[in-house]
Protein backbone atom coordinates (compact mmCIF):
# COMPACT_ATOMS: atom_id res chain seq x y z
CA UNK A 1 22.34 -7.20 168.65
CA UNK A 2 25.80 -7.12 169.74
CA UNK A 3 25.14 -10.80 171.42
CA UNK A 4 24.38 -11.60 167.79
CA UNK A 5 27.45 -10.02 165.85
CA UNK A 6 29.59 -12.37 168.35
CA UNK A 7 27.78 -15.61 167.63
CA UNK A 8 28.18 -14.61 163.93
CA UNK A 9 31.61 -14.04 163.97
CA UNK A 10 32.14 -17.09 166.13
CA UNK A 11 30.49 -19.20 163.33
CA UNK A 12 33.62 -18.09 161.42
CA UNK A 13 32.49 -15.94 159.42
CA UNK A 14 34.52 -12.76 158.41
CA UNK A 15 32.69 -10.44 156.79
CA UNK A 16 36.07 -8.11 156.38
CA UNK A 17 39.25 -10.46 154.85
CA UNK A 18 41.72 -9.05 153.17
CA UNK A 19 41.91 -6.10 151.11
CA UNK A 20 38.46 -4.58 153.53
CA UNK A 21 36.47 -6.57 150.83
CA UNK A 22 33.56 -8.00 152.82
CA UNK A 23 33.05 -11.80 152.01
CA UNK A 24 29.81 -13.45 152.35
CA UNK A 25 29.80 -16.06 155.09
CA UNK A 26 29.87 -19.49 154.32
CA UNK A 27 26.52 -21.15 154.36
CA UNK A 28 25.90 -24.55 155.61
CA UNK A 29 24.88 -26.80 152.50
CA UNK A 30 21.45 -27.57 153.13
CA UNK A 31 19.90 -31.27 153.52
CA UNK A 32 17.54 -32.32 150.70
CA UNK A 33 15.59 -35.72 151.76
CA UNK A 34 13.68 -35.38 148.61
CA UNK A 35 11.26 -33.91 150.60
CA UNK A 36 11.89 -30.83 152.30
CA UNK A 37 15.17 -28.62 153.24
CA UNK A 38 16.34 -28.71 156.63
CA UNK A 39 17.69 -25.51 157.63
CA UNK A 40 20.13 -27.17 160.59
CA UNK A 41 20.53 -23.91 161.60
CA UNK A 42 17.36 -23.63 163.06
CA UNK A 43 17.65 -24.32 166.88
CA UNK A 44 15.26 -25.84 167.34
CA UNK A 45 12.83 -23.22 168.36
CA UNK A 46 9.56 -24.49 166.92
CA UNK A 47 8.92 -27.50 164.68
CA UNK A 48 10.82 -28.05 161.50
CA UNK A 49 9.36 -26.27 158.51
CA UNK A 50 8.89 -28.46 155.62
CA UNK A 51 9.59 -27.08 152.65
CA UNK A 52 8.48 -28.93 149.04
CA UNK A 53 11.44 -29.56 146.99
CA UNK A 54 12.27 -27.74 143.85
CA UNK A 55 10.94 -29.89 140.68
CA UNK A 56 13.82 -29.98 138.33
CA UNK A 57 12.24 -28.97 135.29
CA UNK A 58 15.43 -27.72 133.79
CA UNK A 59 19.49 -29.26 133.96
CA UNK A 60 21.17 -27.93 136.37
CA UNK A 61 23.90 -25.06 135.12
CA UNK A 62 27.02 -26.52 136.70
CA UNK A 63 27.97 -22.64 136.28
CA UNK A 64 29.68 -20.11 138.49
CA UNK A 65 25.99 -20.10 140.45
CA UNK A 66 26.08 -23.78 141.22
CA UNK A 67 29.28 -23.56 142.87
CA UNK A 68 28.47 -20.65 144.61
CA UNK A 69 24.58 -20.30 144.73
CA UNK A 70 23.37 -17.14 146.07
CA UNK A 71 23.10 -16.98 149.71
CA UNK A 72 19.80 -17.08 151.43
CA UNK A 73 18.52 -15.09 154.05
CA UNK A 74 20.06 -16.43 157.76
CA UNK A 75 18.19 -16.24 160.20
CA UNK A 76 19.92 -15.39 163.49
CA UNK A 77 19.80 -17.51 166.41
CA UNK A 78 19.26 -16.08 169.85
CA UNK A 79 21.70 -15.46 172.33
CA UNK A 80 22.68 -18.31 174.54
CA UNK A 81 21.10 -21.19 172.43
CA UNK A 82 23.77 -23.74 170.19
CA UNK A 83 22.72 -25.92 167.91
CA UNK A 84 24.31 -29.11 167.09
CA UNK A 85 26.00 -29.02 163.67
CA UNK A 86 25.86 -31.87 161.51
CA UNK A 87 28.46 -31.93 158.42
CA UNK A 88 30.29 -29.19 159.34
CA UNK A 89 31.75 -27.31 157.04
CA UNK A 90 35.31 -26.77 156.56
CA UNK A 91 36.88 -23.54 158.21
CA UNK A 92 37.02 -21.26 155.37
CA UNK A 93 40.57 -20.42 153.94
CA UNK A 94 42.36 -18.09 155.41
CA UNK A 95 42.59 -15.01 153.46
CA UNK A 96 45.78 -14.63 151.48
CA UNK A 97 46.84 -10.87 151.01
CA UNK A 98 46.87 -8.89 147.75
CA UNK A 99 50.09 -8.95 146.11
CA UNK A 100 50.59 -6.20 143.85
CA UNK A 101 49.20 -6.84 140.20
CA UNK A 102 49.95 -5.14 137.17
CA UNK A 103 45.87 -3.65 135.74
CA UNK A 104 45.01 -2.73 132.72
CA UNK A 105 42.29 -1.86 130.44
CA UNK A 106 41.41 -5.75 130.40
CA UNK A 107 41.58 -5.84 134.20
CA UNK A 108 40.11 -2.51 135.65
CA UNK A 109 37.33 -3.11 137.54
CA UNK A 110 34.36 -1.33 135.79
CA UNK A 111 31.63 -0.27 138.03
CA UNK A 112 29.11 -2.26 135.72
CA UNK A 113 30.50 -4.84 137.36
CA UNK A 114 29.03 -3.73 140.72
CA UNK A 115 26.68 -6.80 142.40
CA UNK A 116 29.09 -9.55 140.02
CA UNK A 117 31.01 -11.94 142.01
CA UNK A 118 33.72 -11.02 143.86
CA UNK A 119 37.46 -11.94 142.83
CA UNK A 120 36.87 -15.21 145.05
CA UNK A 121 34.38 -16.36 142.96
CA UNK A 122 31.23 -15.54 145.12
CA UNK A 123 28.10 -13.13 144.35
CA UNK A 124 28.68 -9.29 145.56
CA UNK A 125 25.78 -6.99 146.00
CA UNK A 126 25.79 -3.26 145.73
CA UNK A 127 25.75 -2.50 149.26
CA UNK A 128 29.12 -5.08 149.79
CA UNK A 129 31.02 -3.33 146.52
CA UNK A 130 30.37 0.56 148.14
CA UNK A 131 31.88 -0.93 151.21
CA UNK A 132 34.84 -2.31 149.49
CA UNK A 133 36.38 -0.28 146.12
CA UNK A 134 35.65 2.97 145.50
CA UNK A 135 33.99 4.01 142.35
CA UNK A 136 36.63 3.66 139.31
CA UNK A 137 36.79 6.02 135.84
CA UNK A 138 35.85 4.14 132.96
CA UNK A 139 39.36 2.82 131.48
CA UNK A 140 40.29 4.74 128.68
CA UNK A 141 40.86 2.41 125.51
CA UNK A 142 44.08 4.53 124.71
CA UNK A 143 45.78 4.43 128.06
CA UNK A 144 48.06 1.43 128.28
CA UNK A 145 49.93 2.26 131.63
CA UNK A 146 50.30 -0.61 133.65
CA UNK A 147 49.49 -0.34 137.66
CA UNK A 148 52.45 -2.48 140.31
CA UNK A 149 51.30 -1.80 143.45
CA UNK A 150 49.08 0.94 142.45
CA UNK A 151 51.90 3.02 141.27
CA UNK A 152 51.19 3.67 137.41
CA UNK A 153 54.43 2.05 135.34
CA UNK A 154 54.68 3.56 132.05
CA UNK A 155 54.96 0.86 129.12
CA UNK A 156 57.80 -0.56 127.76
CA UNK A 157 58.42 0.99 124.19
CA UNK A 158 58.29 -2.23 121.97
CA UNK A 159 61.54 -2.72 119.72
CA UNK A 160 61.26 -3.14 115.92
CA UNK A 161 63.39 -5.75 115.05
CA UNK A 162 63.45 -5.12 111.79
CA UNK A 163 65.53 -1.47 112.62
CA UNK A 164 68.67 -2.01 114.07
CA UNK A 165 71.13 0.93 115.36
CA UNK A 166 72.49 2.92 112.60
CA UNK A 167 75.93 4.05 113.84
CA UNK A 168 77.56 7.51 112.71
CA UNK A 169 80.07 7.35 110.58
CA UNK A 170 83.48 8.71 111.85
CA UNK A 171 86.11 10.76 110.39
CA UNK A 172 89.68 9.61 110.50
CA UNK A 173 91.97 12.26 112.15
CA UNK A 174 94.55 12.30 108.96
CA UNK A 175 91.24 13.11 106.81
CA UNK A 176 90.29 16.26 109.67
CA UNK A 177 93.90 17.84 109.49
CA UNK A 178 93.58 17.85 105.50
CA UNK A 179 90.27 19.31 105.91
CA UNK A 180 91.39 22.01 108.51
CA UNK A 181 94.37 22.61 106.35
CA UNK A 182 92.09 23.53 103.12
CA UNK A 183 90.05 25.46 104.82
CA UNK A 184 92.72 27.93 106.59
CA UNK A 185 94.53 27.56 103.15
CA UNK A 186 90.87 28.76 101.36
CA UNK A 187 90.83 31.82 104.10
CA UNK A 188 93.63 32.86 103.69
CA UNK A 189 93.66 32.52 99.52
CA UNK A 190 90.35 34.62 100.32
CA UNK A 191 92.22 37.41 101.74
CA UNK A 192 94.91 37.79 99.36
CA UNK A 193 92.36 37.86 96.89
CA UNK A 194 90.40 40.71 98.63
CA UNK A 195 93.69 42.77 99.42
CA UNK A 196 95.13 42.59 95.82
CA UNK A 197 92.45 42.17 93.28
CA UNK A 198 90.05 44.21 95.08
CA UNK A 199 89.39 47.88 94.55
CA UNK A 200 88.39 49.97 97.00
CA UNK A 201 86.77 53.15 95.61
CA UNK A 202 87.22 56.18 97.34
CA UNK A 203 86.47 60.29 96.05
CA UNK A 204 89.76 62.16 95.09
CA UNK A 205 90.16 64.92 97.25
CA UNK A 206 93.59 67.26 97.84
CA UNK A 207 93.54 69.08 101.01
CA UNK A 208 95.80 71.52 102.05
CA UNK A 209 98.81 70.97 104.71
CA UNK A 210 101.47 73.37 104.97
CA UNK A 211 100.93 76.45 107.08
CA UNK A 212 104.30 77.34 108.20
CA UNK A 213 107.54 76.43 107.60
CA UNK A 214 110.76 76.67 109.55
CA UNK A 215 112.96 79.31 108.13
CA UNK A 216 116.21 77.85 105.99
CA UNK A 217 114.14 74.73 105.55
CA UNK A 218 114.70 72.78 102.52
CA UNK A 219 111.80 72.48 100.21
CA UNK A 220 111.67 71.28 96.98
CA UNK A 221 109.42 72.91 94.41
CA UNK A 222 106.84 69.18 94.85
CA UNK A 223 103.17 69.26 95.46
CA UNK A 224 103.73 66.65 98.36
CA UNK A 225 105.10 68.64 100.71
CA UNK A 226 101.82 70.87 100.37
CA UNK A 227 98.84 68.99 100.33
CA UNK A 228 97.43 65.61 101.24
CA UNK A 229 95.60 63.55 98.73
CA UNK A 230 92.85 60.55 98.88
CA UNK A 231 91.58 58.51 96.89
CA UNK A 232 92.84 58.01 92.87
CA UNK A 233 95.62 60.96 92.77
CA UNK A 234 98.81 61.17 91.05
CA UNK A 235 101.01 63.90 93.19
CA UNK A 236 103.44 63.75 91.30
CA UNK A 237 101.21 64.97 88.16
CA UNK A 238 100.28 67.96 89.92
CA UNK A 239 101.19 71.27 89.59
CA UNK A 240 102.55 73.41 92.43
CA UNK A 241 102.59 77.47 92.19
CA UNK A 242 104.33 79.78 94.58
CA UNK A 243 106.40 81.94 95.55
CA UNK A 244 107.94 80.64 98.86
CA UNK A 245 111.59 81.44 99.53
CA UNK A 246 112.45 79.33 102.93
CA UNK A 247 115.55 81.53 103.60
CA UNK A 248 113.87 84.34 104.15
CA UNK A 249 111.20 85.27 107.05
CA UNK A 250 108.11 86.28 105.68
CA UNK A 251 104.20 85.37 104.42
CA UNK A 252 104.12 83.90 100.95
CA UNK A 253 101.05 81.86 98.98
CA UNK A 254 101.15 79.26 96.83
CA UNK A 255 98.48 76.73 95.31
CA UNK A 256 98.50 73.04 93.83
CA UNK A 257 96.76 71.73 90.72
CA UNK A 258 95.80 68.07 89.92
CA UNK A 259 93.65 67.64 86.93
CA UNK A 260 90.12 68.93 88.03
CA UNK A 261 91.17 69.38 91.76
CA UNK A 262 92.79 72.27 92.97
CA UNK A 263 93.71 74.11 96.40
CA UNK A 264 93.20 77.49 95.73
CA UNK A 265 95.79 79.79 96.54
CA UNK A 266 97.02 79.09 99.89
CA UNK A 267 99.10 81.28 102.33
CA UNK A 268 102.09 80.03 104.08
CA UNK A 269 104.21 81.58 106.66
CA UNK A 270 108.45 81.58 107.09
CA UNK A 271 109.25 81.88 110.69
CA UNK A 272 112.38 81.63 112.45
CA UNK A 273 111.82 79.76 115.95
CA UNK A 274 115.01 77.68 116.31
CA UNK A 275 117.65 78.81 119.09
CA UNK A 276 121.28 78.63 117.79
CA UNK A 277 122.90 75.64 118.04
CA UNK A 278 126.19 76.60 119.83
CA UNK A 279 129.31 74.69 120.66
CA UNK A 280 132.08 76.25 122.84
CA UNK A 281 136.29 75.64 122.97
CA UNK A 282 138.52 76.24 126.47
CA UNK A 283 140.82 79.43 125.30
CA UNK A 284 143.92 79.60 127.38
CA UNK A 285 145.72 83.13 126.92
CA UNK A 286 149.18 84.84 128.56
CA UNK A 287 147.58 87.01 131.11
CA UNK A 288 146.40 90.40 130.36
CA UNK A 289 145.82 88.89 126.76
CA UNK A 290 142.45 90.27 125.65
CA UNK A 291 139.77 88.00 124.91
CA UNK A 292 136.12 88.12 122.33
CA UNK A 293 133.09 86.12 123.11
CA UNK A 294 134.03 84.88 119.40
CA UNK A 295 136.96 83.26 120.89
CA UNK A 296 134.74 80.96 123.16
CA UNK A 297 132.51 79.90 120.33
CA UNK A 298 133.64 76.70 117.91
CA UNK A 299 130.77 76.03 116.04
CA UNK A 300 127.47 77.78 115.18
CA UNK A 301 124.06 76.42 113.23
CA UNK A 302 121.25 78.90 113.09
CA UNK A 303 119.50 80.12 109.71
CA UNK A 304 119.92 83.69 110.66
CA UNK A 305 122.93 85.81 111.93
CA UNK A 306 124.41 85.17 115.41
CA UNK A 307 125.77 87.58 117.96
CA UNK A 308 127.31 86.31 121.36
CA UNK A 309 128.21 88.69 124.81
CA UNK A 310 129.59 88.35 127.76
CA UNK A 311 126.63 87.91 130.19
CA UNK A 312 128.95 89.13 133.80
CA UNK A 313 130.55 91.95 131.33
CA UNK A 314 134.70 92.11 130.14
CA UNK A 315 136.80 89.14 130.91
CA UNK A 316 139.68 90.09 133.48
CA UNK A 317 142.91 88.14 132.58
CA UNK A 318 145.34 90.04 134.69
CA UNK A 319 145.26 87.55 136.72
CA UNK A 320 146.15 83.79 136.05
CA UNK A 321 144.05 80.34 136.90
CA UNK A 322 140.82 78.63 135.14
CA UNK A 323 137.61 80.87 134.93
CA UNK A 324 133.76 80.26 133.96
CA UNK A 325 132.68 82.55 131.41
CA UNK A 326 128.88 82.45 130.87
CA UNK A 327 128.17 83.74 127.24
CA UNK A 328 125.23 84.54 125.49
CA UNK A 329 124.04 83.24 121.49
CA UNK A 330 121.54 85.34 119.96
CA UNK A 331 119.74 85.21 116.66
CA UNK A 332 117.78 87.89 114.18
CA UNK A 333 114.53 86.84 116.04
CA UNK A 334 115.33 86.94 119.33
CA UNK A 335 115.96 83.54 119.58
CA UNK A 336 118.99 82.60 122.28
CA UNK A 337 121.21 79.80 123.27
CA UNK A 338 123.21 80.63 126.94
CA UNK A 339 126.41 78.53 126.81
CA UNK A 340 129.85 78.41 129.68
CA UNK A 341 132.86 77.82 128.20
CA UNK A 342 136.62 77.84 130.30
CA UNK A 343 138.85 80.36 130.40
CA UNK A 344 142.46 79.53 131.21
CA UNK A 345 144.72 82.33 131.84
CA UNK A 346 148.58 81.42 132.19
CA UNK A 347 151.98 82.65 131.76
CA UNK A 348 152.71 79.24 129.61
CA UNK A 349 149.72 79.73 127.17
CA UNK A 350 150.53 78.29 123.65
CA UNK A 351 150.94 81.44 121.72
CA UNK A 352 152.09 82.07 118.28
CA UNK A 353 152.54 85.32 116.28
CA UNK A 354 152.85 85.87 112.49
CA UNK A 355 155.47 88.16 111.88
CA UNK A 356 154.62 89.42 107.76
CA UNK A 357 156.69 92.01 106.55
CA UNK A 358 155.51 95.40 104.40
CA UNK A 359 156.58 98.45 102.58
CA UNK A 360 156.01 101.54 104.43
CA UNK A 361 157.11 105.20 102.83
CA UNK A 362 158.02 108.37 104.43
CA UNK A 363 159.10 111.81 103.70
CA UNK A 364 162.14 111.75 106.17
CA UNK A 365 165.64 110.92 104.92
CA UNK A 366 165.81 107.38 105.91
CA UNK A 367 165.73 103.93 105.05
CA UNK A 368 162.75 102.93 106.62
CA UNK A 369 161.06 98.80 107.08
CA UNK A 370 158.19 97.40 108.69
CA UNK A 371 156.08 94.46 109.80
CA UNK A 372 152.97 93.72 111.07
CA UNK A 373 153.24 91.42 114.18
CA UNK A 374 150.07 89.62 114.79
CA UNK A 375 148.60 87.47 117.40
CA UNK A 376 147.43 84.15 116.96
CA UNK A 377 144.99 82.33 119.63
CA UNK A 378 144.59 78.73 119.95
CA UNK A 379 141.47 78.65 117.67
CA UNK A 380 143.42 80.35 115.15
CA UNK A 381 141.98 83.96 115.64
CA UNK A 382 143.86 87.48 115.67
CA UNK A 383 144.76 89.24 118.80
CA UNK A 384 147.46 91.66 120.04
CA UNK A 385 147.92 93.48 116.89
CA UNK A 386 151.04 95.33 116.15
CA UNK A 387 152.63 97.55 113.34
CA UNK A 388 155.95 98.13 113.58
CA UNK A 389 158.27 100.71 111.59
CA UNK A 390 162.21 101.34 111.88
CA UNK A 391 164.01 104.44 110.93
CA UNK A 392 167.84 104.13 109.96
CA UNK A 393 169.55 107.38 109.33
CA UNK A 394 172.22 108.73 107.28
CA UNK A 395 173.90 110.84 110.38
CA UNK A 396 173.58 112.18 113.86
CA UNK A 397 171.72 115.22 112.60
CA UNK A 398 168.98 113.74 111.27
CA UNK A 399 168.77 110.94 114.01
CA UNK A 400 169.01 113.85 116.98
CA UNK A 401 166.33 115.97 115.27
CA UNK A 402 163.74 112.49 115.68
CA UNK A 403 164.90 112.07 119.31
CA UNK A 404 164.15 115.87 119.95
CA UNK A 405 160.50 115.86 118.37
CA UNK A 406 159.88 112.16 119.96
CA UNK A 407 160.79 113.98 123.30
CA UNK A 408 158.94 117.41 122.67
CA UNK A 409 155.53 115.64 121.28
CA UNK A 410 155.80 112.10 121.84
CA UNK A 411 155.17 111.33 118.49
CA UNK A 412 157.16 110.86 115.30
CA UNK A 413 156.68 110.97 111.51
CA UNK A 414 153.13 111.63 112.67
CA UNK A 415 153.11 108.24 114.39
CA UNK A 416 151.99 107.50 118.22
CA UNK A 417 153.12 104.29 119.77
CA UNK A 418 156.31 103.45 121.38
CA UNK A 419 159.59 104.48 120.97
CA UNK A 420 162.83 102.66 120.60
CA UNK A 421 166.34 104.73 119.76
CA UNK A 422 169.23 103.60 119.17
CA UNK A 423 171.68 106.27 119.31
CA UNK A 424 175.15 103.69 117.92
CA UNK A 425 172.97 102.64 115.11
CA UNK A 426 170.97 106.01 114.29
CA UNK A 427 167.86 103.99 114.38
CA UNK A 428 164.54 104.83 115.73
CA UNK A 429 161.70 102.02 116.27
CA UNK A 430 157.80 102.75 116.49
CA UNK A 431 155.28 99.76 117.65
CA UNK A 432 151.69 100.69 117.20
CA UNK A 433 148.76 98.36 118.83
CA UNK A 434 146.20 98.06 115.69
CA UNK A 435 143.01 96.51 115.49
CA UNK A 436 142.16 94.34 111.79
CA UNK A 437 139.59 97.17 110.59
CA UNK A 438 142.78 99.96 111.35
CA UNK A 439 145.03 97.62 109.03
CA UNK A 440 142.84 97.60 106.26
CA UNK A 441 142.17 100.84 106.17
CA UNK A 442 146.40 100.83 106.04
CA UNK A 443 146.56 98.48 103.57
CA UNK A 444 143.95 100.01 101.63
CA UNK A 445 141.49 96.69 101.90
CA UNK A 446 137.92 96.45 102.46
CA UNK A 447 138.22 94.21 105.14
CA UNK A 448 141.48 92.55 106.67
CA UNK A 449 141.80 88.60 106.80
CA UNK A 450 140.95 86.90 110.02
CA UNK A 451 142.39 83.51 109.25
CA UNK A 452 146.22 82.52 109.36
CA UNK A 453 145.95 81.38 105.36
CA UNK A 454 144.44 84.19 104.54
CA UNK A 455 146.71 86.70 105.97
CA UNK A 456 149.41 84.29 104.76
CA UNK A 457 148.16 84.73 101.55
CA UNK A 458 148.06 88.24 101.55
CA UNK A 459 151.47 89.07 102.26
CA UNK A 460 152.46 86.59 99.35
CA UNK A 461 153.67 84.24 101.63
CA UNK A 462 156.54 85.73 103.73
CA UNK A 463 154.92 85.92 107.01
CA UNK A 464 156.71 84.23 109.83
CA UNK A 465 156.16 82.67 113.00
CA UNK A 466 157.40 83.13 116.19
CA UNK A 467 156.42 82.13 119.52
């Protein structure tokens, strides 16, 4: 068998080419004498078998057949035995290979086709197509993808000619500005609208606000200053009622009408929580000059009464130099303010004394004058206090019998001070230290001025000064 396959495929016969697609071989075109068929590939094994010649009872198709007629059976020779060829053939053509070529549903191979000829133009049987192409789906009539290589290609999408490109239409950028421009214009004309025009409804309501209040706190008799309103209210169409007195600490109610609405009555509360607002002066005195808290203090704002103290007790001024004093403000309610001021004792301290002049009367046979001699500080305040009386007499009697009951009781005309005589002149001097309350009750006033016009102004004008 194998001796067989060789002399087969050394007749030049292929039955693979190109592709695996097995190709017939190439038979030798027979002989026709008229007579018989010579098979010259018989070799000569036995006698020629004569064959009677086909009668041509019908043309000849010059067809696809003719050209290629079916091949007959071959009969193998054996092994070892050539035969002489007469009219060789021509080799067969050399197989050219597949290039790649675009199928379609014309051109797919459909396996009715099985036992047709082959693409070279020769007859293919079923056994030669199973060897070759596997079995292929039935094209589908709506599939028009092309095959290059046997990689599918999808179609090309046909162009109408009749449609051509419509562009889009642009918008010059002068023509976008004005458009942005109306449009913030039409926003913003939008919101004036809404802000001005519109109305926004909301309930009327008054609700109550003041609780306490700060005593000596101006309030005006106005509904605003005790309730809140909402909504469509006229405060100043309401009605307030009450009985609230700011200057005063205390609980007091009061209530506020507008048109349907109203508070009730309402309870508010006067309280007094504000230290004193203090400001302090530097007092410089001559020393052992006495000296008052009051003397520190040059301004005061509190809406209650105000007392000040020493906080380290009396002020020594015996001796001179510049002292700390740490004083104390206090109010009605307990409220307090602790200040320093400076203290400046000093043998050259600006001092001034108002020297007024008064009627005095006695009993005693004598002409008798007076003055009140009163100390001035720098912030215009009284201190070291003085009355002072004189005593002229007639004659030596009556001026001995003074010196003798001055002497005896240290007093004089019921008076206790200190003492002056002068025997030449018959004249005896008293100086009594008085405080402003002890001068009133002298001068038979209430109270006695604390203030340089004031005094002035008593005494009609005649006071003096002296340094």
């Amino acid at each position: 068998m194998n001796n067989e396959t060789n002399n087969f495929n050394s007749n030049g016969t292929n039955m693979t080419p190109n592709g695996g697609v097995p190709v017939p071989p190439n038979p030798t075109m027979p002989v026709n004498n008229g007579m018989e068929t010579v098979n010259p590939a018989y070799n000569g094994q036995g006698a020629p078998q004569a064959q009677p010649a086909p009668m041509p009872s019908e043309p000849v198709n010059p067809g696809p057949a003719a050209v290629n007629p079916a091949p007959e059976s071959i009969n193998l020779q054996p092994a070892g035995v050539v035969t002489p060829v007469t009219n060789a053939p021509e080799p067969p053509p050399v197989a050219t290979p597949l290039e790649a070529t675009t199928l379609n549903a014309q051109t797919v191979m459909n396996p009715s086709n099985v036992g047709s000829t082959s693409p070279m133009g020769q007859p293919m049987n079923q056994e030669a197509m199973n060897g070759m192409v596997p079995p292929v789906a039935p094209p589908n009539p709506n599939n028009n993808i092309g095959m290059i290589g046997g990689v599918p290609v999808p179609p090309s999408v046909p162009t109408d000619p009749g449609k051509k490109d419509k562009k889009k239409p642009k918008i010059s950028m002068p023509i976008l500005i004005l458009l942005i421009v109306v449009l913030i214009a039409a926003i913003g004309f939008g919101i004036y609208y809404f802000l001005n025009t519109s109305e926004t409804k909301t309930q009327a309501s008054i609700t109550p606000t003041l609780t306490t209040v700060e005593l000596g706190t101006v309030l005006t008799e106005e509904a605003r200053f005790f309730v809140r309103a909402s909504g469509d209210v006229d405060l100043n169409a309401c009605t307030l009622t009450t009985n609230l007195d700011t200057n005063t600490v205390g609980t007091y109610e009061y209530s506020v009408t507008c048109g349907n609405l109203s508070t009730g009555t309402q309870t508010v509360e006067v309280l007094d929580t504000t230290a004193p607002a203090i400001e302090v002066n530097e007092v410089i005195v001559a020393p052992n000059t006495g000296v008052l808290p009051e003397d520190f203090i040059s301004s005061i704002d509190d809406a209650s009464e105000v007392t000040f103290e020493f906080v380290d007790g009396e002020v020594d001024t015996s001796t001179e130099g510049e002292f700390e004093i740490n004083i104390l403000a206090s109010d009605e309610y307990e409220n307090t303010t602790p200040v320093v001021a400076t203290l400046i004792v000093t043998n050259n301290a600006p001092q001034t004394y108002m020297i007024c002049e008064n009627d005095f009367t006695s009993s005693l046979d004598a002409e008798i004058s007076g003055y009140y001699r009163l100390g001035i500080t720098s912030r215009g305040e009284l201190y070291n206090i003085h009355k002072n009386i004189t005593y002229v007499f007639e004659d030596a009697t009556l001026y001995n019998e003074a010196v003798a009951e001055i002497t005896n009781s240290n007093t004089f005309d019921g008076l206790e001070g200190e003492f002056y005589t002068d025997e030449e002149g018959l004249t005896v001097e008293v100086s009594m230290e008085m405080t402003p309350e002890e001068i009133a009750e002298d001068m038979g006033l209430d109270t006695f001025p604390t203030t340089e016009s004031e005094i002035d102004t008593l005494f009609e004008y005649t006071c003096e000064y002296e340094d």
